[in-house]
Protein backbone atom coordinates (compact mmCIF):
# COMPACT_ATOMS: atom_id res chain seq x y z
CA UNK A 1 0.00 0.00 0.00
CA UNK A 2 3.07 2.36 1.09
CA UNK A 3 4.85 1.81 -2.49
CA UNK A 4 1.52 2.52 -4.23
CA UNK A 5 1.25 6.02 -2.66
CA UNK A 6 4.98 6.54 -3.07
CA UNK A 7 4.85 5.80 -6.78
CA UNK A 8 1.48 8.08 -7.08
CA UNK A 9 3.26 10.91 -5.29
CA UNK A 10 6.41 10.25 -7.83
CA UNK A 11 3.98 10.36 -10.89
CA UNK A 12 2.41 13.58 -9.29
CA UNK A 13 6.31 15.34 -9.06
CA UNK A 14 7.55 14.00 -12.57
CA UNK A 15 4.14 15.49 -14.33
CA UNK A 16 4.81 18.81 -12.33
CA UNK A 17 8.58 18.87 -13.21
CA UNK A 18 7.22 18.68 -16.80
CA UNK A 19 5.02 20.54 -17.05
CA UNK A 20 7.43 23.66 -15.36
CA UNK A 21 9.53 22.63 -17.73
CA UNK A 22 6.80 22.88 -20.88
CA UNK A 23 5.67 26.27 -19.45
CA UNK A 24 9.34 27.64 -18.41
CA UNK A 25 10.10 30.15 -21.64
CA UNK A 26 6.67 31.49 -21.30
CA UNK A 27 6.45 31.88 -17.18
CA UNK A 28 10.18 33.78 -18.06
CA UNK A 29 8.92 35.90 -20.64
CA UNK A 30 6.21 37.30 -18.26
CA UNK A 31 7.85 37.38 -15.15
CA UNK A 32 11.37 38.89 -16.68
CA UNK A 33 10.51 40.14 -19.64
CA UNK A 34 12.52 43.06 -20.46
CA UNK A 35 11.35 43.50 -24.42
CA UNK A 36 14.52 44.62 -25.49
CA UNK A 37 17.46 43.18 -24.32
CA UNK A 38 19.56 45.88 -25.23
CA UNK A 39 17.46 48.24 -22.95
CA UNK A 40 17.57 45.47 -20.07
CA UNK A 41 21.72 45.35 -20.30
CA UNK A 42 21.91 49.46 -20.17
CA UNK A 43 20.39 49.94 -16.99
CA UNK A 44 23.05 51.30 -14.46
């Protein structure tokens, strides 16, 4: 019974951890999004 919810709770991290990894350039791209990267670089 122990293994069973072990392996669920693994199935539940690994479909996370993809899914982060699916949604990663578009959670960066609204979090850090700078539009120009040139403009990002200048600040001082």
């Amino acid at each position: 019974m122990i293994k069973i919810i072990i392996k669920i709770i693994a199935l539940i991290i690994i479909l996370f951890g993809t899914i982060l990894i699916y949604d990663a350039r578009i959670i960066t791209k609204k979090n850090f999004g700078f539009g120009d990267q040139n403009e990002a670089s200048n600040r001082t």
